[in-house]
Every structure is written in structure tokens, then in C-alpha cells.
C-alpha atoms as a PDB file:
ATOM      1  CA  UNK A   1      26.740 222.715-140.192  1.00  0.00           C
ATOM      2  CA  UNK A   2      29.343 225.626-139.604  1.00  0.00           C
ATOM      3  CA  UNK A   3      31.376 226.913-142.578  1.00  0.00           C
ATOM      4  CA  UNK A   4      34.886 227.621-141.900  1.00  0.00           C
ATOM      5  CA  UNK A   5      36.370 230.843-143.670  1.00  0.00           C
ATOM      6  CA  UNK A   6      38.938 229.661-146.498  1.00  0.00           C
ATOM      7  CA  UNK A   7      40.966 231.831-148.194  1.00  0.00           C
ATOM      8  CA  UNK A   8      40.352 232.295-151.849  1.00  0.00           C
ATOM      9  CA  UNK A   9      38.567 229.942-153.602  1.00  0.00           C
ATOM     10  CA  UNK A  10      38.686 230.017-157.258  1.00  0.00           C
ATOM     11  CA  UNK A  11      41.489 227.496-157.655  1.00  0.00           C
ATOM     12  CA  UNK A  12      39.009 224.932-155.807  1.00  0.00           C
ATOM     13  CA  UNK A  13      36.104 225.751-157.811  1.00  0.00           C
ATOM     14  CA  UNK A  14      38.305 225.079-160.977  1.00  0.00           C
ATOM     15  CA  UNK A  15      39.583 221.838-159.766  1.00  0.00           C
ATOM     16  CA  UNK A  16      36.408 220.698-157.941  1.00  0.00           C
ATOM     17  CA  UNK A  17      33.668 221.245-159.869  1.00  0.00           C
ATOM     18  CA  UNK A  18      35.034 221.964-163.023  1.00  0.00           C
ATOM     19  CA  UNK A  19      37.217 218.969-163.764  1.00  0.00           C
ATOM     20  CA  UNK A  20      36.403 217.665-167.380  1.00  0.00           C
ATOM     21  CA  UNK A  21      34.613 220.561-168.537  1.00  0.00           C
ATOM     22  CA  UNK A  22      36.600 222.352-171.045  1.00  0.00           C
ATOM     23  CA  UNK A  23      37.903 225.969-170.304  1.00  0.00           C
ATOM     24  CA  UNK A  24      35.457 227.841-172.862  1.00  0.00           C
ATOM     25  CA  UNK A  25      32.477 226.744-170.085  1.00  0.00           C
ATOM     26  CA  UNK A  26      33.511 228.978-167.767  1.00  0.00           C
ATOM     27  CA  UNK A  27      32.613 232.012-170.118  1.00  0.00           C
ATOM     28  CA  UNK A  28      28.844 231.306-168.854  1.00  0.00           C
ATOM     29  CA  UNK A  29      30.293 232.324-165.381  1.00  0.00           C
ATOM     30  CA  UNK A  30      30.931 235.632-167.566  1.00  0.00           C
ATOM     31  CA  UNK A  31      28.011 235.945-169.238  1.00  0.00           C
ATOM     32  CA  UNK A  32      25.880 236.069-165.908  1.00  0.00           C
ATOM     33  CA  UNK A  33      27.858 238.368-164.430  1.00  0.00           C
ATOM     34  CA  UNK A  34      26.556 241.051-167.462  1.00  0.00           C
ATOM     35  CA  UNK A  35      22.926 239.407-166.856  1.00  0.00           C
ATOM     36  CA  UNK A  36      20.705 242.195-165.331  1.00  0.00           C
ATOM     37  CA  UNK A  37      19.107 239.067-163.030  1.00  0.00           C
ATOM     38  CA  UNK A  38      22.607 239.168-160.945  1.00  0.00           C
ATOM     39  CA  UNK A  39      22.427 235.205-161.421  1.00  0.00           C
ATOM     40  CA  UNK A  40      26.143 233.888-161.324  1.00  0.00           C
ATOM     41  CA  UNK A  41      26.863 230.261-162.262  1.00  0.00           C
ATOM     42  CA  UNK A  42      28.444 227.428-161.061  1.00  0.00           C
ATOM     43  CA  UNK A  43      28.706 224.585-163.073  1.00  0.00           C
ATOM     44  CA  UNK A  44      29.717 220.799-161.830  1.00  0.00           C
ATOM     45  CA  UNK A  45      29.922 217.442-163.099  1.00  0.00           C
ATOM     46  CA  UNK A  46      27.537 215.207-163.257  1.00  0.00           C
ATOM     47  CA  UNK A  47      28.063 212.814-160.304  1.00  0.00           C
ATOM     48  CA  UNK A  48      26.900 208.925-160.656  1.00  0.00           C
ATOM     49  CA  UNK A  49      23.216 208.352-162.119  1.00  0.00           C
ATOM     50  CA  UNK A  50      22.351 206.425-158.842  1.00  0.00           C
ATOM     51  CA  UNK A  51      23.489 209.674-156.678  1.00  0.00           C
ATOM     52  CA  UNK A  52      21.900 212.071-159.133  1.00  0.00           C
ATOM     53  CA  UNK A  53      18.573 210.473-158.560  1.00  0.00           C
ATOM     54  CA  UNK A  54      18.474 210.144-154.950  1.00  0.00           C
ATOM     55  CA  UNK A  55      19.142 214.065-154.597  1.00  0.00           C
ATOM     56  CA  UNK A  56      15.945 214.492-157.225  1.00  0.00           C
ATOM     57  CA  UNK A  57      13.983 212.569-155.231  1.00  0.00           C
ATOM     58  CA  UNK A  58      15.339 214.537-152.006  1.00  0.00           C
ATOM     59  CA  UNK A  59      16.076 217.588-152.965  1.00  0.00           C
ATOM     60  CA  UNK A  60      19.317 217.394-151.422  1.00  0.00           C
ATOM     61  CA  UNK A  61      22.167 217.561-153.915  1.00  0.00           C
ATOM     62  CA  UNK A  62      25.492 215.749-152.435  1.00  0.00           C
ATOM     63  CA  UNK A  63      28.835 217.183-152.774  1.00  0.00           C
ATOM     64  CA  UNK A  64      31.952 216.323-152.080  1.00  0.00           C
ATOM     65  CA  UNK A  65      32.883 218.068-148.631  1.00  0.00           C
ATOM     66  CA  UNK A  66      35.289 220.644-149.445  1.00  0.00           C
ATOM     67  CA  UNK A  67      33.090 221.385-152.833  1.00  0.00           C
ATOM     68  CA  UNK A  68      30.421 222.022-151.018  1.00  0.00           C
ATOM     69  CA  UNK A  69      32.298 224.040-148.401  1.00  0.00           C
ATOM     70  CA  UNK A  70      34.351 226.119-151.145  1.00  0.00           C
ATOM     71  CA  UNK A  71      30.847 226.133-153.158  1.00  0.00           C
ATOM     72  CA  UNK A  72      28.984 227.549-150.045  1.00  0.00           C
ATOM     73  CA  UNK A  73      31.671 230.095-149.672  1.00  0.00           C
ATOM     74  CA  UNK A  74      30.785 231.204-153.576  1.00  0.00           C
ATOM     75  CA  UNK A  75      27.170 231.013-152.727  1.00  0.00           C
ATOM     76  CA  UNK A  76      27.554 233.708-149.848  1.00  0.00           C
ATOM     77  CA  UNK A  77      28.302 236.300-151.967  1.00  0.00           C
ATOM     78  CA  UNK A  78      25.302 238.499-153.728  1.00  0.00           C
ATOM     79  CA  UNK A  79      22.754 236.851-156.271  1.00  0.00           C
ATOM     80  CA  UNK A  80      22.165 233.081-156.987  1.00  0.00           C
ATOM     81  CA  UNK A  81      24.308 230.084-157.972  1.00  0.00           C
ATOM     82  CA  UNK A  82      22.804 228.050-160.992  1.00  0.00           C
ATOM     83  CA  UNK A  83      24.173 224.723-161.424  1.00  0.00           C
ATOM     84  CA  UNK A  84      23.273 222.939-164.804  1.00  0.00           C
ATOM     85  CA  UNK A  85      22.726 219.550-163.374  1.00  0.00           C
ATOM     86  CA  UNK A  86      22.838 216.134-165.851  1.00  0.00           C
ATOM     87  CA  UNK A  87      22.439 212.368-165.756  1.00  0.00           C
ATOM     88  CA  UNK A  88      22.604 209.877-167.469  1.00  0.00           C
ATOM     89  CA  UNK A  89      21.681 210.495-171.613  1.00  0.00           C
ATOM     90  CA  UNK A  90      18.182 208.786-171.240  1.00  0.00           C
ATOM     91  CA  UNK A  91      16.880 210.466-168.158  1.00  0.00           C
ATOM     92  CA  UNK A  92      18.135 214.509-169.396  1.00  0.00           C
ATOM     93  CA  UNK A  93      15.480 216.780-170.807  1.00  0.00           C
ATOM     94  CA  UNK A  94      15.903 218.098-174.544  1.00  0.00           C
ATOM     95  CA  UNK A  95      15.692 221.930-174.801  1.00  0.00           C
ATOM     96  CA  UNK A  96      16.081 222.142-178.528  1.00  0.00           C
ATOM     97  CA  UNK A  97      19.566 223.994-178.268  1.00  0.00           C
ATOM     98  CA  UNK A  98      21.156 220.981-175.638  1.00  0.00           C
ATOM     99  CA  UNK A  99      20.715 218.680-173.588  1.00  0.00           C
ATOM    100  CA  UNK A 100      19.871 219.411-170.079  1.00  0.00           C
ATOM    101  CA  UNK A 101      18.555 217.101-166.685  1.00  0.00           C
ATOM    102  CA  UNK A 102      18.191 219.619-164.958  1.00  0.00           C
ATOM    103  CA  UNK A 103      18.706 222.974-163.511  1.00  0.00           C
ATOM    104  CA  UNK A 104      18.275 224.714-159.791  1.00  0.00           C
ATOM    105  CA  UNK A 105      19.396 227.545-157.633  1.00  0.00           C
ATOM    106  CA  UNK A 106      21.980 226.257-154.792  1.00  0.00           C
ATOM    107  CA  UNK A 107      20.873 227.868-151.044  1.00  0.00           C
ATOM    108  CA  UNK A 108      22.939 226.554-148.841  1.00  0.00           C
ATOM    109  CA  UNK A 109      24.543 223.220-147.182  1.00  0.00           C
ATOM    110  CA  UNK A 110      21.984 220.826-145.625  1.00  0.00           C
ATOM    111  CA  UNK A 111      21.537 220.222-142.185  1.00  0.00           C
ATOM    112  CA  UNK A 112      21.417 216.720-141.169  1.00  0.00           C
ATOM    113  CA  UNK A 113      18.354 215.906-141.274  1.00  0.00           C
ATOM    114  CA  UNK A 114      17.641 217.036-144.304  1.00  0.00           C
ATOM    115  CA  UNK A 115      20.315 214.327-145.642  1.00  0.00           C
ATOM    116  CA  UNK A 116      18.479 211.161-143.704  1.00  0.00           C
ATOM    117  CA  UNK A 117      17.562 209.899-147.699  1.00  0.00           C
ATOM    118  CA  UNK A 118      20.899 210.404-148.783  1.00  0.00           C
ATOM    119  CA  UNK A 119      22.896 207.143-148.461  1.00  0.00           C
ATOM    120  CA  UNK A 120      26.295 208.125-150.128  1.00  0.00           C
ATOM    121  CA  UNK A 121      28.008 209.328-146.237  1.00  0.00           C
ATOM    122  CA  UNK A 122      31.399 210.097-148.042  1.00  0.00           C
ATOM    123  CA  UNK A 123      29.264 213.610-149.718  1.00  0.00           C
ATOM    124  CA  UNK A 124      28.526 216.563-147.671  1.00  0.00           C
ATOM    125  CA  UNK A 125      25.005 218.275-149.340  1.00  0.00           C
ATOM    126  CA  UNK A 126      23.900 221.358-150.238  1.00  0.00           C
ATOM    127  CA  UNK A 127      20.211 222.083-150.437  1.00  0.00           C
ATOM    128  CA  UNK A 128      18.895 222.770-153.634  1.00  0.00           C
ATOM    129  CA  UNK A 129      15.370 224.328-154.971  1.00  0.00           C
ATOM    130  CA  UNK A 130      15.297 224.059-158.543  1.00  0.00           C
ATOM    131  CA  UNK A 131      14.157 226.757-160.860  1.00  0.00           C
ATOM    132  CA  UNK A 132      10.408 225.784-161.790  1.00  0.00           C
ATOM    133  CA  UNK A 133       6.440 227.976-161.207  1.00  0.00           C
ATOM    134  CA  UNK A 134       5.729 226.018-158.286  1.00  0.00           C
ATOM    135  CA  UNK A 135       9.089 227.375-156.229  1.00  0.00           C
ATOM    136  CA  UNK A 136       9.617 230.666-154.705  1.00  0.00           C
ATOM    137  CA  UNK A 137      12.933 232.122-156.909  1.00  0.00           C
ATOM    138  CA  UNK A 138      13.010 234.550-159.484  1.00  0.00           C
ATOM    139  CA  UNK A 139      11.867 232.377-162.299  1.00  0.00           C
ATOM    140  CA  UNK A 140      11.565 234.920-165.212  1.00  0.00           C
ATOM    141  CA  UNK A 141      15.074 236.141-164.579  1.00  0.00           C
ATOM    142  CA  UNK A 142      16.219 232.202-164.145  1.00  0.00           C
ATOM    143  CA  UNK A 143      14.071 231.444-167.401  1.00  0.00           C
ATOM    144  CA  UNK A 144      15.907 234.642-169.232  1.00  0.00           C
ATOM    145  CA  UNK A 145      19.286 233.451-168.261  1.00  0.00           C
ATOM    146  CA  UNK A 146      18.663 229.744-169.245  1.00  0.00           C
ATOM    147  CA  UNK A 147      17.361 230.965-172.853  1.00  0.00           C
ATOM    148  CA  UNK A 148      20.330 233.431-173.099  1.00  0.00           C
ATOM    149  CA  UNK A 149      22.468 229.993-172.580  1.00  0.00           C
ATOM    150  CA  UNK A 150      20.358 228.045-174.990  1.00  0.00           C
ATOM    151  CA  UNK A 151      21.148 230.720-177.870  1.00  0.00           C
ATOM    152  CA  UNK A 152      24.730 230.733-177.620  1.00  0.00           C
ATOM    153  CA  UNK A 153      25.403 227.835-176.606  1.00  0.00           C
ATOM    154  CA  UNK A 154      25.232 223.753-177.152  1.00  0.00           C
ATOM    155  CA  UNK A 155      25.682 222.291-174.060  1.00  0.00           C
ATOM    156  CA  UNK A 156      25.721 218.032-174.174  1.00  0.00           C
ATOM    157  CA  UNK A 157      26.298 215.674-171.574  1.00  0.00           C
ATOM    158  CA  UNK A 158      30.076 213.455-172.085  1.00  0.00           C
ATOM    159  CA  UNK A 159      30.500 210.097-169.978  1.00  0.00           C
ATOM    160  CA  UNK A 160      33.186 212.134-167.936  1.00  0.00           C
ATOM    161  CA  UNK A 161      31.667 215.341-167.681  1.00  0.00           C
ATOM    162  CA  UNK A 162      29.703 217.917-170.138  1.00  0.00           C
ATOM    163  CA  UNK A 163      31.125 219.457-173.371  1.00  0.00           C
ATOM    164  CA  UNK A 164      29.890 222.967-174.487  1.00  0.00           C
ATOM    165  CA  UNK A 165      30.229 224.777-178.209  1.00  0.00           C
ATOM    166  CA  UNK A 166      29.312 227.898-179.043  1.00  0.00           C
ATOM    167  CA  UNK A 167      25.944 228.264-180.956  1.00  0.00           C
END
């Protein structure tokens, strides 16, 4: 899958994978940034249980296609993107500090064959590995990140999207 060049996309990311979440999330895109791990993070909604658990089962997390075209362009710059990834209330692990179903570092779009599980043909996917011992990523920085979120912040799961409050 080729990637076209787009012109700036910070607008997109705002209105793509940000819609719902309140403005005070995107301070985590901040406090990565200072992270000596060079882990940025994107953070999206969570998309429709049913959708959610196919791209567990597959890997394969489906986007919308310009998301994940304005998501891969994000991606291509230096370090990681970490998307805090959530379901449905009773499938989402507890942490202690918030709720979470998930989390994983984005790589790249999928081809198509990596997408053959993945009914929904209205999403375009991006590949993800998530963050765990038995996957080749920097897990200690990951896990040092994720516990810096879990001490400032309370991060729950809304039916339209996630809420966040300082700790």
C-alpha cells in the first residue's frame, strides 16, 4: 500500500483520532516527548467491540483510511506511536490507576493480506505489535512510559470515547 505525502497533519490527527477525547489528553502527547524512551503517543477512540476484537485476534488494527494514512504519516517520523487501545467495560484490563484493554506500538499500514480476517472493507489497517515479553520492542522503556501515565493520570473508558483526569 503506497502512502501519498499530505501536507501537515495535525489538524487530522485532532479530528480523526481524537474526536471525544477531551483536550487535557493530548498533554500525554507532551509528556512522551520529555520521555528519555523517545516514545510519542497517539491516542484514538475506541472503535466498535465487534471490530476491536477481530484486530486482537489478527493483529491488524483497522482504521479509517485517511486515519490511517495521516496516522502512518505521524508514524514515519523518529521513535514509536503508542495507542491506548479500549473495548468494551467488561473485556478492558484494570491497572489499578485506570482502566485499560489494551496497549501496542503502531508499525505501519497492512498489506493485504495481512487484512484477509478483517471483514469491516470500509477500514484501511495498520499493523500493530503490542507492547508485551514475548514481542521484539523496547518493553522496559514502553513499561516506564505506561507507569509514568498510570501515576498522573486516570484514564477510563466513556461509551463515546475515553475520559482522562489528572492523578
Amino acid at each position: 500500500m503506497s502512502v501519498a505525502h499530505q501536507p501537515s497533519c495535525s489538524s487530522v490527527i485532532q479530528s480523526s483520532l481524537t474526536v471525544g477525547i477531551p483536550s487535557r489528553f493530548r498533554e500525554l502527547e507532551s509528556l512522551a516527548s520529555k520521555s528519555s524512551s523517545n516514545i510519542s503517543i497517539v491516542l484514538c477512540r475506541a472503535p466498535r467491540a465487534e471490530i476491536a476484537e477481530e484486530a486482537f485476534n489478527t493483529g491488524v488494527w483497522p482504521l479509517q483510511a485517511q486515519t490511517a494514512r495521516k496516522l502512518w504519516e505521524t508514524m514515519a517520523t523518529e521513535g514509536f506511536v503508542v495507542m491506548v487501545i479500549a473495548s468494551h467495560a467488561t473485556d478492558y484490563t484494570t491497572t489499578g490507576r485506570g482502566n485499560y484493554l489494551g496497549y501496542g506500538v503502531a508499525v505501519r499500514p497492512a498489506e493485504e493480506s495481512e487484512t484477509e480476517n478483517v471483514s469491516d472493507s470500509s477500514t484501511e489497517a495498520c499493523l500493530v505489535h503490542w507492547i508485551s515479553k514475548d514481542v521484539k520492542v523496547p518493553y522496559s522503556a514502553a513499561s516506564k512510559l505506561v507507569n509514568c501515565l498510570n501515576n498522573r493520570y486516570r484514564i477510563e473508558l466513556t461509551r463515546d470515547g475515553f475520559e482522562i483526569d489528572s492523578v
